[in-house]
N, C-alpha and C. Protein backbone atom coordinates (compact mmCIF):
# COMPACT_ATOMS: atom_id res chain seq x y z
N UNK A 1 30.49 -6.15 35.55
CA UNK A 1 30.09 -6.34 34.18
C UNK A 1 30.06 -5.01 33.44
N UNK A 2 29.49 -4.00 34.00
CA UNK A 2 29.23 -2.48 33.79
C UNK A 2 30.57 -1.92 33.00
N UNK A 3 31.73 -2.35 33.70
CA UNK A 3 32.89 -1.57 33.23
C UNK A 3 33.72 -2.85 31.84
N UNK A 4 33.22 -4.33 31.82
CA UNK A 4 34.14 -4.69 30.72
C UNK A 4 33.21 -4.65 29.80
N UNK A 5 31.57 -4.49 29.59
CA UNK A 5 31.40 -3.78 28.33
C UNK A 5 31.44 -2.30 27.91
N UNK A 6 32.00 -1.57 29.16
CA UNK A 6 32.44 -0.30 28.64
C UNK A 6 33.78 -0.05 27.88
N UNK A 7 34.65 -1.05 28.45
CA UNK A 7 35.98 -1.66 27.94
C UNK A 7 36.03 -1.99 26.58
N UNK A 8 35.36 -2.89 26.10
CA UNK A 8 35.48 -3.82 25.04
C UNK A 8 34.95 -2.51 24.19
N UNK A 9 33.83 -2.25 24.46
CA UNK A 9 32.88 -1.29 23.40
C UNK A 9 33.72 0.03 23.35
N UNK A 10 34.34 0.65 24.00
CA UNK A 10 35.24 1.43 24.01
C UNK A 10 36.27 1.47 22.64
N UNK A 11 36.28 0.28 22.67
CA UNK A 11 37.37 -0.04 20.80
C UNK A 11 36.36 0.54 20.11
N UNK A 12 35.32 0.21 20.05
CA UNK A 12 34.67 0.42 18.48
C UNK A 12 33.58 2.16 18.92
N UNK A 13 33.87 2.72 19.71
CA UNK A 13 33.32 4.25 20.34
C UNK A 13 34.00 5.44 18.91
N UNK A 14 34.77 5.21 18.14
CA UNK A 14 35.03 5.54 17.38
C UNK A 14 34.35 5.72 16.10
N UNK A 15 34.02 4.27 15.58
CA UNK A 15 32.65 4.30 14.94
C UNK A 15 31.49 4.95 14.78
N UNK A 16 31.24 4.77 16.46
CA UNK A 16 30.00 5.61 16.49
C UNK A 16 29.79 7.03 16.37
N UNK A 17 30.75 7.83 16.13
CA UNK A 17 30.81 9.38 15.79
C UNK A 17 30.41 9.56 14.96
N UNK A 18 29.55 10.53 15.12
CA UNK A 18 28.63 11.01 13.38
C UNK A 18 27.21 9.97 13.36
N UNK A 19 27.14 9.31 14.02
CA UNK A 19 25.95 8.71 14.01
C UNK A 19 24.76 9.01 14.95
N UNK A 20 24.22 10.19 14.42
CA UNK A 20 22.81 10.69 15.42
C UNK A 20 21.40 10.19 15.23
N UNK A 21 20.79 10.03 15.93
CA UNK A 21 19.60 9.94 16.30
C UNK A 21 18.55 10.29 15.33
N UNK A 22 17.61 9.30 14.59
CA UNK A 22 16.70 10.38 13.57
C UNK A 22 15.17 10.10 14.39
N UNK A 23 14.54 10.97 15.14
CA UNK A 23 13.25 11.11 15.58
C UNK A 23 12.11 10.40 14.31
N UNK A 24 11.71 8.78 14.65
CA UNK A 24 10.70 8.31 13.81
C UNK A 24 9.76 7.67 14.72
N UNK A 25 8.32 8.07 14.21
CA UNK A 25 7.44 7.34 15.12
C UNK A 25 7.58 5.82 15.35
N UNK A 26 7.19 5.08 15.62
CA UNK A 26 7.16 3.46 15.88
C UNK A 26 6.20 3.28 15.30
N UNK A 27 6.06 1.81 14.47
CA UNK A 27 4.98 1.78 13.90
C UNK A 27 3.36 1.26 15.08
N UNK A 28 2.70 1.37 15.09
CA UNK A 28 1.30 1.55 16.00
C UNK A 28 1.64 0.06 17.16
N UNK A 29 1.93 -1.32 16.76
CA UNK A 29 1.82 -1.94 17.38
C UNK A 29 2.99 -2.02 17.80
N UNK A 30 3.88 -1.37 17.53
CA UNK A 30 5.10 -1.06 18.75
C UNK A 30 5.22 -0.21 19.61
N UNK A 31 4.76 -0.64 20.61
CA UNK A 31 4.69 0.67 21.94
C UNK A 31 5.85 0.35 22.69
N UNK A 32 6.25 1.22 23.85
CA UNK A 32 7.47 1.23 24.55
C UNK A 32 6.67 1.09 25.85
N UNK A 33 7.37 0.52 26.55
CA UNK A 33 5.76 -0.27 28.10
C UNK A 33 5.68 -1.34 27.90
N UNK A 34 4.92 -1.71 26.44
CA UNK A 34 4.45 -2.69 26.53
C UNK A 34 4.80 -4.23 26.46
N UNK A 35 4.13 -5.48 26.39
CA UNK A 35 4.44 -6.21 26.05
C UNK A 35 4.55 -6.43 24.34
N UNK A 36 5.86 -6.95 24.03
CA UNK A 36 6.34 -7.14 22.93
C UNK A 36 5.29 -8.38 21.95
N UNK A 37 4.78 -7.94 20.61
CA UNK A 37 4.00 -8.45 19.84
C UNK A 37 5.22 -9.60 19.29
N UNK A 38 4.05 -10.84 19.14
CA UNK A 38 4.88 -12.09 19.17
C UNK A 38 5.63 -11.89 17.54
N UNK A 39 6.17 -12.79 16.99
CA UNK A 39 7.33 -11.96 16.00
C UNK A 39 7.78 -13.70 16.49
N UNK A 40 8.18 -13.80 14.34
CA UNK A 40 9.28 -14.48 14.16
C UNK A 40 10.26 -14.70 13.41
N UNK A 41 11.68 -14.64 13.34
CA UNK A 41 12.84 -14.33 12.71
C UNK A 41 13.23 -15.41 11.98
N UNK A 42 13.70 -15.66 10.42
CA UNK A 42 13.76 -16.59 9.95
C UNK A 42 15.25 -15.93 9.80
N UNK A 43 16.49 -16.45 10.49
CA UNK A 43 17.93 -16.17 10.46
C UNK A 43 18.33 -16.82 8.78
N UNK A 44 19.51 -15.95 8.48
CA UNK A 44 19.89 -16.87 7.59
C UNK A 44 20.54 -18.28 7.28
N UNK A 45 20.80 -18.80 8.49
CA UNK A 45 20.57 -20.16 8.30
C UNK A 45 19.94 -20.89 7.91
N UNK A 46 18.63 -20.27 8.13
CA UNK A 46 17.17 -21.40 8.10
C UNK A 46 16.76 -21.46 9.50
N UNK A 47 17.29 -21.18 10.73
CA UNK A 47 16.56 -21.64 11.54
C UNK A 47 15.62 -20.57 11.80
N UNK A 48 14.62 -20.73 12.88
CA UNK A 48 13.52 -19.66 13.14
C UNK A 48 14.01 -19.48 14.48
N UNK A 49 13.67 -18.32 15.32
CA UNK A 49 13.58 -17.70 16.50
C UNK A 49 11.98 -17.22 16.65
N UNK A 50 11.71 -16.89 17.95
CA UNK A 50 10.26 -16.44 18.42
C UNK A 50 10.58 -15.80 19.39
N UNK A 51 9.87 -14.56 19.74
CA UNK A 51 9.74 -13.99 21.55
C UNK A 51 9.79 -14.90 22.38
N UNK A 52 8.83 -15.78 22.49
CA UNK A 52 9.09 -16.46 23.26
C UNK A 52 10.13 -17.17 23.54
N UNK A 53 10.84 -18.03 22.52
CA UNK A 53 12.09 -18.00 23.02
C UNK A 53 13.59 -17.52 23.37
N UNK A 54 13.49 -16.02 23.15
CA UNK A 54 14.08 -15.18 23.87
C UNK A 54 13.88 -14.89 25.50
N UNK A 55 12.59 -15.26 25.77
CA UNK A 55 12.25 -14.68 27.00
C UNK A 55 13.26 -15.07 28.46
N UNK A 56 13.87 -13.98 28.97
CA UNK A 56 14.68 -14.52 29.62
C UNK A 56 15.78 -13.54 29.43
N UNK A 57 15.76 -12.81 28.42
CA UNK A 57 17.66 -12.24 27.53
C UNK A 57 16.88 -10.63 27.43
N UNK A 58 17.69 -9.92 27.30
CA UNK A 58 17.83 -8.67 26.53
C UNK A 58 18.12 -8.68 25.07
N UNK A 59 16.94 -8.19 24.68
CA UNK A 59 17.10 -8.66 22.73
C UNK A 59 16.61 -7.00 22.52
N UNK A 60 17.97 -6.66 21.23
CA UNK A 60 17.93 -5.67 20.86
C UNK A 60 17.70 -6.26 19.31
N UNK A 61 16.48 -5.74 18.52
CA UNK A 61 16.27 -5.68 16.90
C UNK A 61 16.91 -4.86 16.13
N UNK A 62 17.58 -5.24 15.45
CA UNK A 62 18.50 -4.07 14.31
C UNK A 62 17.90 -4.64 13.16
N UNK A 63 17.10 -3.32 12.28
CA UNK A 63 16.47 -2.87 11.20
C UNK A 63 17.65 -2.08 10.39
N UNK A 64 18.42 -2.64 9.60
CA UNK A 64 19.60 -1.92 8.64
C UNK A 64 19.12 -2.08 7.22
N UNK A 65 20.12 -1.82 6.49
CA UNK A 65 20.63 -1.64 4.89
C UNK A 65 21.96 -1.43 4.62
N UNK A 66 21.96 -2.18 3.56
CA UNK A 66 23.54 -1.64 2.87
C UNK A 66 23.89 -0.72 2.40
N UNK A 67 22.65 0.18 1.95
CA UNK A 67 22.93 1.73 1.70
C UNK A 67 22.74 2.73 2.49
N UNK A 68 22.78 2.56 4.04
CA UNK A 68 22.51 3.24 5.07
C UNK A 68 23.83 3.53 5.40
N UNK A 69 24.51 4.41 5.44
CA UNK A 69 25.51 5.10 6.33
C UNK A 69 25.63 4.79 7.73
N UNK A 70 24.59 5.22 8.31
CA UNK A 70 25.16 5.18 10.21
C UNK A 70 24.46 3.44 10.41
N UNK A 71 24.15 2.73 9.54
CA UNK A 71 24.18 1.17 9.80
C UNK A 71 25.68 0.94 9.68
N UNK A 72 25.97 0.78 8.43
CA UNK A 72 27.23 0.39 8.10
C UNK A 72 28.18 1.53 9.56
N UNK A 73 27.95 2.39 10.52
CA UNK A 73 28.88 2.64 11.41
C UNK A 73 28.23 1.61 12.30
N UNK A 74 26.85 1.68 12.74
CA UNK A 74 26.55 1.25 14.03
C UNK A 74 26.34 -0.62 13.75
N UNK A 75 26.55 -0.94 12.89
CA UNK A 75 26.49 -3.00 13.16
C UNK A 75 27.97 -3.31 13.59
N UNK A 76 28.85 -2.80 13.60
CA UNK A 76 30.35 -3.18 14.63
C UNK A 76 30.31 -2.54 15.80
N UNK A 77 29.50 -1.80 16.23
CA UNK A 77 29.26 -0.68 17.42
C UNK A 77 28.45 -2.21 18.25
N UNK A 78 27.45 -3.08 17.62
CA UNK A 78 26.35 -3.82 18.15
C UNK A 78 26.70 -5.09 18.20
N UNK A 79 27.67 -5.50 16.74
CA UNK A 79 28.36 -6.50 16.64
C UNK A 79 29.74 -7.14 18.04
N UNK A 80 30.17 -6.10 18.25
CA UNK A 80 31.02 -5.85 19.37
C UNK A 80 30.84 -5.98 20.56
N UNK A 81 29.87 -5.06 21.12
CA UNK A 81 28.74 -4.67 22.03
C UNK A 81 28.44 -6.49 22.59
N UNK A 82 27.73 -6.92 21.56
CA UNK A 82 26.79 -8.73 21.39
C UNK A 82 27.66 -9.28 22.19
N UNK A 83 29.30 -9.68 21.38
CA UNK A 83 30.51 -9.79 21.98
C UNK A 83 30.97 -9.77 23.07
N UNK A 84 30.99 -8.87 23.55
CA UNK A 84 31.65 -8.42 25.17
C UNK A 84 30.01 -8.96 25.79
N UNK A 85 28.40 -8.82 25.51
CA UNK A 85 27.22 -8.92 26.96
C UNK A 85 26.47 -9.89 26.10
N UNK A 86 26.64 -11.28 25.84
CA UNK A 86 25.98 -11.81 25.24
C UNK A 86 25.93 -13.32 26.83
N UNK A 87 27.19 -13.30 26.81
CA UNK A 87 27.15 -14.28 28.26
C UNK A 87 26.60 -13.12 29.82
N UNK A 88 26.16 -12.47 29.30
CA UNK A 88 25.39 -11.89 30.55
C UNK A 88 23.83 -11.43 30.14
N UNK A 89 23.55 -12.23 29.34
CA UNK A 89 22.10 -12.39 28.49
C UNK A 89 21.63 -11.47 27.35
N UNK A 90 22.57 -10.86 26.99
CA UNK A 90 22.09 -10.18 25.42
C UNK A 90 21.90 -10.83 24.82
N UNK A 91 21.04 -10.43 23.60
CA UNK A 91 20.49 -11.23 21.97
C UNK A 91 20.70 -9.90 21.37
N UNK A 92 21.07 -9.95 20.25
CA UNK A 92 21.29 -8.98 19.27
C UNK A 92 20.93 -9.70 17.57
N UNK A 93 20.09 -9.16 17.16
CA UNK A 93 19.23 -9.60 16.06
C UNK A 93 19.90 -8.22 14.99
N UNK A 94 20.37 -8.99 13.27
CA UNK A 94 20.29 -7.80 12.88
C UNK A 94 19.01 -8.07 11.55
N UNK A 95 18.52 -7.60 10.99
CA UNK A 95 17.48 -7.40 9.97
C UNK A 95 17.80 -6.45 8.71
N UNK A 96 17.94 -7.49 7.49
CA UNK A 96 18.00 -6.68 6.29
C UNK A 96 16.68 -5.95 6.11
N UNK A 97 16.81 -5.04 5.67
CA UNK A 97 15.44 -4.51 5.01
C UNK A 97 15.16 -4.28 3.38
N UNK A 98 16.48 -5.06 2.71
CA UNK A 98 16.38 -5.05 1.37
C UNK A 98 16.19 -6.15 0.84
N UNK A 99 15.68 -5.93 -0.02
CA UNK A 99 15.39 -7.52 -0.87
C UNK A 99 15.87 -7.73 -2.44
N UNK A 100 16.79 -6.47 -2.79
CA UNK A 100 17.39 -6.19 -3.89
C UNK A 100 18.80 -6.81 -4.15
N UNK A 101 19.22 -7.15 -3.03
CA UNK A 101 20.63 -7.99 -2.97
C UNK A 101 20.45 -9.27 -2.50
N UNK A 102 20.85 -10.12 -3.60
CA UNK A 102 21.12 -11.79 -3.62
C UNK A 102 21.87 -12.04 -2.33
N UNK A 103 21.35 -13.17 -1.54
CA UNK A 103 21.81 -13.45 -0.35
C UNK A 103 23.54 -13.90 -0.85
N UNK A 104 24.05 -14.56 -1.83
CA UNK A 104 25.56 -14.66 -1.72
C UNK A 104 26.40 -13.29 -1.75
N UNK A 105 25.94 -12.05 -1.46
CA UNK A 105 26.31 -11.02 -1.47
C UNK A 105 26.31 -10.47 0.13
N UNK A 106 25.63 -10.90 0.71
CA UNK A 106 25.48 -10.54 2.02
C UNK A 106 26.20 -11.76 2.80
N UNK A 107 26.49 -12.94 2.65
CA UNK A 107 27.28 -14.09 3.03
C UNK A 107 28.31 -13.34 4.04
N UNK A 108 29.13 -13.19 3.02
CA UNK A 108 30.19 -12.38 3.54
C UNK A 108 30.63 -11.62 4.86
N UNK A 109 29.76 -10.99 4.99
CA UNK A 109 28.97 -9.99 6.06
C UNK A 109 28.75 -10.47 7.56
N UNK A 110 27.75 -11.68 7.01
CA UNK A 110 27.12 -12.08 7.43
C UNK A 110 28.30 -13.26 8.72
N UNK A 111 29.20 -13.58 7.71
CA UNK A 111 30.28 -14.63 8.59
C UNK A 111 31.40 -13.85 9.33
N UNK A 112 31.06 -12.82 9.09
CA UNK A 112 32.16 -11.88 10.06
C UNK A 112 31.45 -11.61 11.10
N UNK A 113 30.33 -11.03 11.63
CA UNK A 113 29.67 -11.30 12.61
C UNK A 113 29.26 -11.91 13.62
N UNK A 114 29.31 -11.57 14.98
CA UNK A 114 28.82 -13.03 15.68
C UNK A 114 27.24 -12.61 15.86
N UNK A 115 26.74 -11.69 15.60
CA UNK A 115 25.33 -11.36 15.25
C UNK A 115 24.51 -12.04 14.30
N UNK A 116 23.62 -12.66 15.04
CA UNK A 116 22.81 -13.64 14.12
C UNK A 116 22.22 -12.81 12.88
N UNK A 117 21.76 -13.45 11.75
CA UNK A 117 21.07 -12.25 10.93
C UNK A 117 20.16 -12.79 10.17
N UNK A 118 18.50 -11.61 10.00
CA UNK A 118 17.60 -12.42 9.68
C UNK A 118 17.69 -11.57 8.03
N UNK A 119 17.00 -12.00 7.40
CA UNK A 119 16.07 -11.48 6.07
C UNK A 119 14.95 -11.12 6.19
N UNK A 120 14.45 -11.98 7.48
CA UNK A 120 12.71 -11.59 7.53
C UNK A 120 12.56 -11.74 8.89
N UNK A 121 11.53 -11.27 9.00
CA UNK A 121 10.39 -11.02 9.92
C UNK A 121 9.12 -11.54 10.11
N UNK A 122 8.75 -12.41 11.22
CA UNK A 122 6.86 -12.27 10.55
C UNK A 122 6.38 -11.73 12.31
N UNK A 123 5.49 -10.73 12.25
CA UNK A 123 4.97 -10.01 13.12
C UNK A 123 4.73 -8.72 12.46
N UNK A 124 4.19 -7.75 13.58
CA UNK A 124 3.92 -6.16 13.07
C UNK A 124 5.27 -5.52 13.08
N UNK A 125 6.14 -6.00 12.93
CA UNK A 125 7.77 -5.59 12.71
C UNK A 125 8.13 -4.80 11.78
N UNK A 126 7.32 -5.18 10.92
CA UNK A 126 7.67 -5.56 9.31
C UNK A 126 7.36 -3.88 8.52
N UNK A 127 6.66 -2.94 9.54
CA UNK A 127 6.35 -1.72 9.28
C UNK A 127 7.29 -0.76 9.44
N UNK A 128 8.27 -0.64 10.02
CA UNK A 128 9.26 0.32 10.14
C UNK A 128 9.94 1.00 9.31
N UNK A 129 9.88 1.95 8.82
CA UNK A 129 10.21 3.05 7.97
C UNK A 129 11.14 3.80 7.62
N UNK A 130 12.21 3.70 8.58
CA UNK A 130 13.44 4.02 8.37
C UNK A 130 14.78 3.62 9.26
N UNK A 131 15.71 3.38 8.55
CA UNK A 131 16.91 2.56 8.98
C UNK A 131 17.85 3.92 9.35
N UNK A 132 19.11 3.07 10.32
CA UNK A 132 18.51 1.93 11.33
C UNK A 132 17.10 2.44 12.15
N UNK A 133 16.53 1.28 12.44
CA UNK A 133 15.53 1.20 13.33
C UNK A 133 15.88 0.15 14.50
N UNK A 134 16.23 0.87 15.93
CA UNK A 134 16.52 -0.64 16.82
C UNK A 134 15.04 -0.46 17.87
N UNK A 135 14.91 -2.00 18.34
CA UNK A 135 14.31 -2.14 19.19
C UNK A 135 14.92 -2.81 20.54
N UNK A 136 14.46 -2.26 21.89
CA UNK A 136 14.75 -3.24 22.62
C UNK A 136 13.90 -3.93 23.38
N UNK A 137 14.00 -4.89 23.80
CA UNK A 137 13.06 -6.04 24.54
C UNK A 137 13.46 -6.51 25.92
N UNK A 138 13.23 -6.41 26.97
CA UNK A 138 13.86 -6.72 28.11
C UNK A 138 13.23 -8.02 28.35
N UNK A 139 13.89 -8.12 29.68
CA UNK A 139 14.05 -9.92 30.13
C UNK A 139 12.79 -10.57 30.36
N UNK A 140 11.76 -9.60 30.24
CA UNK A 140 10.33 -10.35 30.54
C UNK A 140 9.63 -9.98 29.72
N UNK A 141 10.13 -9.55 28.44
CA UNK A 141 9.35 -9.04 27.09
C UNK A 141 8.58 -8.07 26.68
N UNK A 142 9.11 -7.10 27.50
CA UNK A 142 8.50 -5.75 27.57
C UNK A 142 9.29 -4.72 26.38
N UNK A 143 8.70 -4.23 25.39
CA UNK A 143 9.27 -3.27 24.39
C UNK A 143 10.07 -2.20 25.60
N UNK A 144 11.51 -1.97 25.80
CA UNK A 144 11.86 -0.54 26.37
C UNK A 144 12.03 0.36 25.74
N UNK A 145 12.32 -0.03 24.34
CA UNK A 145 12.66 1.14 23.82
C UNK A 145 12.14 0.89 21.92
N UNK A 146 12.18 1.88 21.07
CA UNK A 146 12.05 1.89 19.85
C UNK A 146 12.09 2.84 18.83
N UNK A 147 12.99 3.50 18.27
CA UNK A 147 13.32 4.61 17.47
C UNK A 147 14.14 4.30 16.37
N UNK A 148 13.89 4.96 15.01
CA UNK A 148 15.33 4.77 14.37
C UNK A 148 16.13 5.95 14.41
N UNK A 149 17.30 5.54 14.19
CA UNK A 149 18.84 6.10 14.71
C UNK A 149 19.41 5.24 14.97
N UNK A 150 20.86 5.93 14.99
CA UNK A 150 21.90 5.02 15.10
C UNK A 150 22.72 5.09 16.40
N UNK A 151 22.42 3.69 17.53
CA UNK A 151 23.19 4.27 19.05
C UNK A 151 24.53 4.81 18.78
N UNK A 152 24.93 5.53 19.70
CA UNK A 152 26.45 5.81 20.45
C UNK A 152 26.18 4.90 21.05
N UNK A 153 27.81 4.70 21.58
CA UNK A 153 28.35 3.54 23.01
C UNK A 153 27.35 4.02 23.97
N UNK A 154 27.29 5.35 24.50
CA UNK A 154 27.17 6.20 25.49
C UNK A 154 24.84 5.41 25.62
N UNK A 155 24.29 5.82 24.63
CA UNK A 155 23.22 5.39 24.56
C UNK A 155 22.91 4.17 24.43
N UNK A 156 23.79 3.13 23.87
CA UNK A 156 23.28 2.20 23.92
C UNK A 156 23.55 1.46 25.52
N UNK A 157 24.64 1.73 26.19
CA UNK A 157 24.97 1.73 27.49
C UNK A 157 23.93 2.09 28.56
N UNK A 158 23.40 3.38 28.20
CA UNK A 158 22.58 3.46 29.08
C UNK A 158 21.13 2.91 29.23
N UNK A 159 20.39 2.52 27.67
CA UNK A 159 19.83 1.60 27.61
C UNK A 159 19.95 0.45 28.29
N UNK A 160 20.81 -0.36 27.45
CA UNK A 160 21.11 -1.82 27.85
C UNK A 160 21.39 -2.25 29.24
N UNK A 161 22.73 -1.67 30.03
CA UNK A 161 23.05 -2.01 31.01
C UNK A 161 22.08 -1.89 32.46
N UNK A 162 21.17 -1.20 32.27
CA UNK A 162 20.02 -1.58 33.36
C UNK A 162 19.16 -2.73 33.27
N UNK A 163 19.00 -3.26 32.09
CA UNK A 163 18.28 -4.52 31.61
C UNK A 163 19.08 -5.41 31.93
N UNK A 164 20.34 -5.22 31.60
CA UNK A 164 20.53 -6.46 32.15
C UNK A 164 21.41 -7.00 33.31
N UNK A 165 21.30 -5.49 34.09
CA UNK A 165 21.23 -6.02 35.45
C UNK A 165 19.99 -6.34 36.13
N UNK A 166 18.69 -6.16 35.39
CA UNK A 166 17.30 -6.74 36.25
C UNK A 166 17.93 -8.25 36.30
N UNK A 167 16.75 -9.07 36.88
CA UNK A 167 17.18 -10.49 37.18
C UNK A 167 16.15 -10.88 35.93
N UNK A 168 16.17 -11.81 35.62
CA UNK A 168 15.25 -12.89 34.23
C UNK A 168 14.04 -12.92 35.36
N UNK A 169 12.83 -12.94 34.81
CA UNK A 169 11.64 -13.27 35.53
C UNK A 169 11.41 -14.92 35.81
N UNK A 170 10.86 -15.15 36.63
CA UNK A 170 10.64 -16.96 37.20
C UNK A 170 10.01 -16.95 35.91
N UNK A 171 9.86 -18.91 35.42
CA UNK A 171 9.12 -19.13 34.18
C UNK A 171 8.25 -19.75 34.93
């Protein structure tokens, strides 16, 4: 598995150049350790998602904008990524953080993607301060990680691919 999402993601490794890392605290009830604060995603469909029913997957949160630079590099870096490790239990969530653009403007976007995409949030989510902001969540709902910046292949690889070679926890 290790080497065909290095494969696939390898196309879009291009992208990710120029997109570094910006050192931001997490907001208080996001710790890295811990168990992940319950949170729920209203996609733009209409339907809702919950932690809990993720539990089981590797769910990475993407906190973007349309006026963010290393978003607009890194959502085909994640979009892609989803693509190639989604049948080996990824979730990839992305999150507007604007509310200034009419949803038939984001449509678009939105159908090129196989990344689900929310508008909102309800949990302590909702505090994050600067884009991108990703989170990750492993298979038994533990926050691993949380910073904003924008991954490389190289980081998000080394993140991800240990998660989801753990096994899903018994329910």
């Amino acid at each position: 598995m290790t080497s065909a999402i290095r494969i696939v993601a390898a196309m879009v490794a291009l992208a990710s150049l120029g997109a570094t890392p910006v050192e931001e605290k997490a907001p208080r009830s996001i710790q890295v350790d811990k168990l992940a604060p319950d949170f729920t995603l209203k996609l733009m469909n209409g339907t809702q998602v919950t932690r809990d029913a993720l539990r089981g997957q590797v769910v990475i949160i993407n906190f973007w904008a349309t006026w963010c630079v290393p978003c607009r590099t890194e959502l085909p870096l994640l979009d892609t990524y989803y693509r190639a490790a989604r049948k080996h239990g990824l979730s990839v969530y992305a999150i507007t953080t604007e509310d200034s653009l009419p949803l038939y403007r984001l449509k678009p976007l939105f159908a090129a993607m196989a990344i689900p995409s929310a508008r909102s949030i309800k949990g302590p989510y909702g505090a994050v301060t600067a884009v991108p902001y990703n989170i990750i969540i492993d298979r038994s709902g533990r926050i691993r990680y949380a910073a904003a910046g924008a991954f490389s292949l190289d980081e998000l690889n080394g993140h991800v691919i240990p998660l989801l070679n753990e096994k899903a926890p018994a329910v």
